[in-house]
C-alpha atoms as a PDB file:
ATOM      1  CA  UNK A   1     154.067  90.656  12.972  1.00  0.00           C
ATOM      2  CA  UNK A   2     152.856  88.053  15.590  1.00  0.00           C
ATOM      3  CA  UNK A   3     152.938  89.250  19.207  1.00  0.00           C
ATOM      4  CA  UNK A   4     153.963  87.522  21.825  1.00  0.00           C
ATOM      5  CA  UNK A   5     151.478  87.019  24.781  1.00  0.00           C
ATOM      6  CA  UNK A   6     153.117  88.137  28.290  1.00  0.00           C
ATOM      7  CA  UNK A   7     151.758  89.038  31.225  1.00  0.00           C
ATOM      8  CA  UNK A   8     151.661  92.661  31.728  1.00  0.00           C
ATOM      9  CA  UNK A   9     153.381  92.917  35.413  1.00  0.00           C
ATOM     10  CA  UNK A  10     156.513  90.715  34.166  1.00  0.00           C
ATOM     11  CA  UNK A  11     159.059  91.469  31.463  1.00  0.00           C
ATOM     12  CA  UNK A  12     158.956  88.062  29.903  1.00  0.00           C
ATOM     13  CA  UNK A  13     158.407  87.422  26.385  1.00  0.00           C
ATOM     14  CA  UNK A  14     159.556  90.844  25.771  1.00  0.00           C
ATOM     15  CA  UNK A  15     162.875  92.501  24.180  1.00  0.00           C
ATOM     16  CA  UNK A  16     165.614  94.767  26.112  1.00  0.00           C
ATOM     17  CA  UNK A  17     167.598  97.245  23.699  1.00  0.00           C
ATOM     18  CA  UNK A  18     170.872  98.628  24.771  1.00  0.00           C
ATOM     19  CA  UNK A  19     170.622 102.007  25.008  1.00  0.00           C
ATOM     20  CA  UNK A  20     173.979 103.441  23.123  1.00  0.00           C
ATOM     21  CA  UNK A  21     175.763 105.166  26.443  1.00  0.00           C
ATOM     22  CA  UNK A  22     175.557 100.864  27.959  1.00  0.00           C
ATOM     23  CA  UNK A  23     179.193 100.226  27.450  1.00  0.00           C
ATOM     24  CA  UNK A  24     179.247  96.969  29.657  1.00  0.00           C
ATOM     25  CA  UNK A  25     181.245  94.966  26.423  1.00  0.00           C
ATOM     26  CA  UNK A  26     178.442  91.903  26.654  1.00  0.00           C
ATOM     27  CA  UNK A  27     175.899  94.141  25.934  1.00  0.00           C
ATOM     28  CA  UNK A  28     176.715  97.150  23.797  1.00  0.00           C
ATOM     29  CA  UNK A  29     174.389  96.839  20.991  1.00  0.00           C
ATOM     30  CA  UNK A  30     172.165  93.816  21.691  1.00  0.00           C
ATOM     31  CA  UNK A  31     168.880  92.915  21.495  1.00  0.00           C
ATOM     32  CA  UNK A  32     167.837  90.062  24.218  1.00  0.00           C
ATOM     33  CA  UNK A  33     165.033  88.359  24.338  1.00  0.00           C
ATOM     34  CA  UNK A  34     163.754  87.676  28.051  1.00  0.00           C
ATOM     35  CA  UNK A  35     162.447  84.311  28.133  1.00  0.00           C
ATOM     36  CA  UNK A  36     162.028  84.343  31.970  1.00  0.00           C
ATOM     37  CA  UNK A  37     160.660  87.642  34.911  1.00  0.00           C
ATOM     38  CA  UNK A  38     159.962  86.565  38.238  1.00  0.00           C
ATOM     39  CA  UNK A  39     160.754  87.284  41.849  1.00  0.00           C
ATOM     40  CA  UNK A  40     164.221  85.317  41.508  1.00  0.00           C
ATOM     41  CA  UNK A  41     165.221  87.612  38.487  1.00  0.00           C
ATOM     42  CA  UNK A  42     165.697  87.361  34.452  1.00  0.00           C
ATOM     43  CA  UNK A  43     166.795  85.521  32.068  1.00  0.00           C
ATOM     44  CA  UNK A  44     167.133  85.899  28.334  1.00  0.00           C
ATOM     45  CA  UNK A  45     169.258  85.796  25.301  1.00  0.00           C
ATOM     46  CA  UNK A  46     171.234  87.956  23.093  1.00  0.00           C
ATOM     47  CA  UNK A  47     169.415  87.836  19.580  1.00  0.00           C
ATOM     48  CA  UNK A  48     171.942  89.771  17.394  1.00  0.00           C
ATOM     49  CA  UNK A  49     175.398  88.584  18.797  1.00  0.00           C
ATOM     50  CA  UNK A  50     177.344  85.787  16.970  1.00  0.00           C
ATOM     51  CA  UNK A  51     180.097  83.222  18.345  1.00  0.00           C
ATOM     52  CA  UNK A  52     182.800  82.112  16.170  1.00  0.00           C
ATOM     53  CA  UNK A  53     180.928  78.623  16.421  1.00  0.00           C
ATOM     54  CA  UNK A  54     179.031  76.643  13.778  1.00  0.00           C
ATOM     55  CA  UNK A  55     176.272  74.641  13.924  1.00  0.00           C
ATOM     56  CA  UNK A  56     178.601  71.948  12.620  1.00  0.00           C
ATOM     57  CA  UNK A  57     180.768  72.249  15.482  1.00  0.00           C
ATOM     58  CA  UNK A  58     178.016  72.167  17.697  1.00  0.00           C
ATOM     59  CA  UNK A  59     176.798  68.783  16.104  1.00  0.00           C
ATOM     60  CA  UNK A  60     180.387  67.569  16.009  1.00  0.00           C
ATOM     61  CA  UNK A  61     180.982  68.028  19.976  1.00  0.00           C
ATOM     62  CA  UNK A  62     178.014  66.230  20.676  1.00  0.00           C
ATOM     63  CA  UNK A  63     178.171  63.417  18.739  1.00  0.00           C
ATOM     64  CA  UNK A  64     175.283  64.166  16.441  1.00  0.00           C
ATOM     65  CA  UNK A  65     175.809  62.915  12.924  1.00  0.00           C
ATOM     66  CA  UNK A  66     174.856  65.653  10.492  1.00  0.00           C
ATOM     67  CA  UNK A  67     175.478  65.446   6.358  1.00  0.00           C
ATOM     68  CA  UNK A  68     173.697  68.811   6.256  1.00  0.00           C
ATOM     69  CA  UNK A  69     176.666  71.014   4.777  1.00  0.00           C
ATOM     70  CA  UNK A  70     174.064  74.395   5.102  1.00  0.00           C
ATOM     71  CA  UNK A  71     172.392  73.474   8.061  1.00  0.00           C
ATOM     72  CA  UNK A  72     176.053  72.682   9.388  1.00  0.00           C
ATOM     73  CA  UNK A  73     177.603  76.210   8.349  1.00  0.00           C
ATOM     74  CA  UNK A  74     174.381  77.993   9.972  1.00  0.00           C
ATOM     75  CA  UNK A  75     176.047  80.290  13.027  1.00  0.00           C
ATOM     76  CA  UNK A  76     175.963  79.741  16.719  1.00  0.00           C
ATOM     77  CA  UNK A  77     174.361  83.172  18.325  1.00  0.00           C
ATOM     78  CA  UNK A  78     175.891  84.478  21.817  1.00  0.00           C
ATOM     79  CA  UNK A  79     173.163  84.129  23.969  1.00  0.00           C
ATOM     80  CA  UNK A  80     174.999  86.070  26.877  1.00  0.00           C
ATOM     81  CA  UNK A  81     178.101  85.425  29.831  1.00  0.00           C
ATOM     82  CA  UNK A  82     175.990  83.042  32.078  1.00  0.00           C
ATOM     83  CA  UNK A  83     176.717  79.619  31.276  1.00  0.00           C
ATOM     84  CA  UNK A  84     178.280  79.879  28.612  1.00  0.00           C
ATOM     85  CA  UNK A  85     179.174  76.183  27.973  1.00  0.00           C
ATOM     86  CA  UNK A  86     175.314  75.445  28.010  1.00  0.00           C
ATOM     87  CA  UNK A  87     172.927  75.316  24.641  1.00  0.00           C
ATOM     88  CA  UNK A  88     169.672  77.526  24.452  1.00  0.00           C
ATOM     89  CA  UNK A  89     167.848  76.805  21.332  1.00  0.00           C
ATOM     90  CA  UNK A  90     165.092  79.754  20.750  1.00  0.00           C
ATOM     91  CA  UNK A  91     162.581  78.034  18.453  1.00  0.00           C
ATOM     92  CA  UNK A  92     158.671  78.766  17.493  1.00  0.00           C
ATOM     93  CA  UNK A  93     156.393  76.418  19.507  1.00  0.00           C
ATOM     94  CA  UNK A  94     155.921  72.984  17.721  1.00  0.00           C
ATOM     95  CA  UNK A  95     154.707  69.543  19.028  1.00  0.00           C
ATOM     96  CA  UNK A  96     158.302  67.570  19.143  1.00  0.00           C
ATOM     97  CA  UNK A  97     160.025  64.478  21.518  1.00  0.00           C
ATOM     98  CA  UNK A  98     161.502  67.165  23.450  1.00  0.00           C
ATOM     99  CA  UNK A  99     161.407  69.099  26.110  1.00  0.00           C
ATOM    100  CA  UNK A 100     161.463  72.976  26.393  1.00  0.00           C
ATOM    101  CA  UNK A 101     161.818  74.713  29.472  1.00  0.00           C
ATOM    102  CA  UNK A 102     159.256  77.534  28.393  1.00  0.00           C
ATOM    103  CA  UNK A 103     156.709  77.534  26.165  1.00  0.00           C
ATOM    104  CA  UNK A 104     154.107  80.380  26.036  1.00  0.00           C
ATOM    105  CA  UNK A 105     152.273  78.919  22.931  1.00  0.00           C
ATOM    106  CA  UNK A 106     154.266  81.357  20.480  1.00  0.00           C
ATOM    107  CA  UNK A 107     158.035  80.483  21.543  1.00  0.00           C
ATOM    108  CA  UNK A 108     159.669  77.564  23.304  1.00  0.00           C
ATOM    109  CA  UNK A 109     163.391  77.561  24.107  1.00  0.00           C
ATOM    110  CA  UNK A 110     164.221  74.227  25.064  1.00  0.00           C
ATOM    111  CA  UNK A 111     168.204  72.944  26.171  1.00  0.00           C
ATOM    112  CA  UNK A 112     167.811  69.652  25.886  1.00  0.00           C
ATOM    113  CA  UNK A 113     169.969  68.194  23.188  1.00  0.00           C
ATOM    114  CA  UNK A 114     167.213  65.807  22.275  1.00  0.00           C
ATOM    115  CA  UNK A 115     166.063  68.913  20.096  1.00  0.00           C
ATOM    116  CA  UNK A 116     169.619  69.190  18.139  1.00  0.00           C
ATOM    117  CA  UNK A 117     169.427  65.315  16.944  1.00  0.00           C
ATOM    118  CA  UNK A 118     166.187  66.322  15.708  1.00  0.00           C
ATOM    119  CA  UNK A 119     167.689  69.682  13.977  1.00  0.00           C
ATOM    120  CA  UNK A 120     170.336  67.089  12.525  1.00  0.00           C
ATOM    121  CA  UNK A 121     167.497  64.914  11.105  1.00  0.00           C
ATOM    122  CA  UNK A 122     165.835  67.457   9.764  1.00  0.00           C
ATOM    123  CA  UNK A 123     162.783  66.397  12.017  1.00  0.00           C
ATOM    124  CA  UNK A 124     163.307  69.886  14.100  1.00  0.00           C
ATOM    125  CA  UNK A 125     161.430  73.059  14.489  1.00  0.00           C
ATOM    126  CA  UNK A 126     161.795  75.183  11.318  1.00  0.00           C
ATOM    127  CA  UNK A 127     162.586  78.138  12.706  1.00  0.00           C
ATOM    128  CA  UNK A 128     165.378  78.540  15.687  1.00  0.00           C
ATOM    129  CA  UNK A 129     168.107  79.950  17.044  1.00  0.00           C
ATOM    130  CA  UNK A 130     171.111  78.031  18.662  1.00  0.00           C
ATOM    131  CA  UNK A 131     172.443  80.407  21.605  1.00  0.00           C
ATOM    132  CA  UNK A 132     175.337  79.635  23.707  1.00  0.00           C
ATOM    133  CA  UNK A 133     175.238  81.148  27.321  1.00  0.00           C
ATOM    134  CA  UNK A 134     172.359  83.469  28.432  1.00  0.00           C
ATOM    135  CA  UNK A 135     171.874  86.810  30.274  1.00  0.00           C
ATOM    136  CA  UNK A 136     170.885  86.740  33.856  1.00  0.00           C
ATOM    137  CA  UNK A 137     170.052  89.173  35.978  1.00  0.00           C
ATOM    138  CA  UNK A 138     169.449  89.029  40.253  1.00  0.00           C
ATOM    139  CA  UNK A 139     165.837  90.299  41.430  1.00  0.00           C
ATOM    140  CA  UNK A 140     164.845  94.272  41.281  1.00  0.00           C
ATOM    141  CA  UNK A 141     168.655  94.646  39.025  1.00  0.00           C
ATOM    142  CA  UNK A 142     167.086  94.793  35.541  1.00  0.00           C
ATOM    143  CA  UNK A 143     164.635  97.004  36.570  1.00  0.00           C
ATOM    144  CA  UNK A 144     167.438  99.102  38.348  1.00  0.00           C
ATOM    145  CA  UNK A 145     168.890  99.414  35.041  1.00  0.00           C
ATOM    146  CA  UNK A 146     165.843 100.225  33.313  1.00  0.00           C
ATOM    147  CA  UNK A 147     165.158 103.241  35.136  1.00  0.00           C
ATOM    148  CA  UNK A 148     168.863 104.202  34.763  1.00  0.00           C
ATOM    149  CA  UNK A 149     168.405 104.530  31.389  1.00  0.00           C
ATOM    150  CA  UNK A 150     170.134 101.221  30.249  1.00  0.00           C
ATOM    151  CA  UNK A 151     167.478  99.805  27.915  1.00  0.00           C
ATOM    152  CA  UNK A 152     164.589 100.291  26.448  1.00  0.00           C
ATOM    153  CA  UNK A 153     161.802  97.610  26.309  1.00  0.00           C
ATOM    154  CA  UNK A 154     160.216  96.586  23.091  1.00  0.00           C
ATOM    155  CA  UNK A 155     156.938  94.088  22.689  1.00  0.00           C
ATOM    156  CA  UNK A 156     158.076  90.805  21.318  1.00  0.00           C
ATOM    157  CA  UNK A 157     157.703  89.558  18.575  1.00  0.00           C
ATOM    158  CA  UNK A 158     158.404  86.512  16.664  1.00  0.00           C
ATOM    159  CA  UNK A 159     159.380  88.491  13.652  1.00  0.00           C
ATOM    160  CA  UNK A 160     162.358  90.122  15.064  1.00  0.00           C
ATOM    161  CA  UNK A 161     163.864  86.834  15.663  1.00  0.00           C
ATOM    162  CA  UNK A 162     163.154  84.966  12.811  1.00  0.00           C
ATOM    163  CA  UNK A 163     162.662  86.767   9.702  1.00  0.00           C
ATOM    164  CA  UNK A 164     164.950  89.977  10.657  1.00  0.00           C
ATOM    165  CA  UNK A 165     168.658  89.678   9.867  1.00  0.00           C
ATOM    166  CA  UNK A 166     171.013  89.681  12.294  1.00  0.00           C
ATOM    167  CA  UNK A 167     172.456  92.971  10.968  1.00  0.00           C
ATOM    168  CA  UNK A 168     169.181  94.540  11.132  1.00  0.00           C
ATOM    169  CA  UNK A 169     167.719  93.354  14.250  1.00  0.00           C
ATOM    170  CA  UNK A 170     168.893  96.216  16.286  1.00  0.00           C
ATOM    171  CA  UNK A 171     167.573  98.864  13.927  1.00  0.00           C
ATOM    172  CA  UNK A 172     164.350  96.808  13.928  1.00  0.00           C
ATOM    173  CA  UNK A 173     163.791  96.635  17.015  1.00  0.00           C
ATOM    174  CA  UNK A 174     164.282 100.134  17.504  1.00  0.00           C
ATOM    175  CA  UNK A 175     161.529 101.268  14.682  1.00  0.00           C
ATOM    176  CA  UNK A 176     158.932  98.871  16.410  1.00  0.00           C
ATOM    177  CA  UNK A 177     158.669 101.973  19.117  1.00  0.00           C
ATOM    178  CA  UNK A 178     159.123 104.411  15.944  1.00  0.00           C
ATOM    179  CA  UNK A 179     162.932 105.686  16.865  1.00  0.00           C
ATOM    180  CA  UNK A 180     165.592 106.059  14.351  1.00  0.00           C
ATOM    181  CA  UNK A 181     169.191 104.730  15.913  1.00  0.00           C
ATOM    182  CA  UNK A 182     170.681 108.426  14.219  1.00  0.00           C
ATOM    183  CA  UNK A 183     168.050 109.946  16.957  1.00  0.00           C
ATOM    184  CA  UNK A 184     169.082 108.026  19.974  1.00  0.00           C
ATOM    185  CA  UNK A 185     171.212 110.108  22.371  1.00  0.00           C
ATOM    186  CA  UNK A 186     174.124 108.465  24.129  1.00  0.00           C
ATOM    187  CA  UNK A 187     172.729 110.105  27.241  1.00  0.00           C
ATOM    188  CA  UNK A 188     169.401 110.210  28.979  1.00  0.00           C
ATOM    189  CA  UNK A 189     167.424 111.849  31.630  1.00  0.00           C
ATOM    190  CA  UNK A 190     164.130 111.536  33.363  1.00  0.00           C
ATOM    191  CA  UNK A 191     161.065 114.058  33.265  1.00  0.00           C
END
């Protein structure tokens, strides 16, 4: 399991569970991984969610010629309701022609579509995630909602996001701070 290097007063580079009594219907049962903590918010992306969207049809919309029939059936995750006609590719940190937006030596997620001709030409980062949308929240809200009992916060990890299943990510996630989902009650207090 390789960590992911944050710094300790920001959420970045870290993972948000939804606890199970969060019934908001973008985020019941995700895992998001928060690429971005500062005094103008957070941003991240929803890790276990799926579109109805193919890589393909991705490729196709863009222009980029692909002959790739697997790497064209691979799924399009739901990366959350902010912008949701915008691309967020999640990928590990590799020297490439394009540009991310962050890059913390472990992870990158660049949204430049530079990076998808080079998925196409097999000439991209071996491991990644294509995420439509992200999850945004205003400053001092996601820490409103942690202390209501919203989420829990887990250490990243790259891991989680590219050798768990989707299907299992949740569960994962959960065991990294030792809980069993069966455990988890729907409803939460504070000492």
């Amino acid at each position: 399991m390789e960590s992911l290097s944050h710094n300790d007063s920001t959420l970045s580079h870290q993972f948000i569970v939804a606890m199970p009594d969060l019934h908001d219907p973008w985020f019941s049962g995700t895992v998001s991984y928060l690429f971005q903590h500062d005094e103008d918010g957070c941003m991240g992306l929803v890790i276990n969610r799926l579109t109805s969207m193919t890589l393909g049809e991705v490729f196709d919309s863009l222009d980029i010629p692909c002959d790739d029939e697997e790497l064209r059936d691979r799924n399009v995750y739901s990366g959350g309701p902010v912008m949701p006609e915008h691309g967020f590719i999640i990928h590990r940190s590799a020297e490439g022609p394009w540009s991310s937006t962050v890059n913390n030596g472990h992870i990158s997620i660049t949204t430049s579509p530079d990076i998808l001709e080079a998925i196409a030409k097999g000439r991209g980062p071996e491991d990644f995630l294509v995420c439509l949308g992200c999850s945004g929240w205003s400053p001092g809200q996601l820490e409103g909602e942690l202390k209501g009992n919203a989420w829990l916060t887990v250490p990243g990890d790259l891991a989680l996001i590219f050798e768990e299943g989707i299907e299992t990510r949740y569960d994962a996630a959960l065991k990294r701070l030792g809980i069993d989902k069966m455990f988890l009650s729907d409803s939460g207090g504070q000492a």
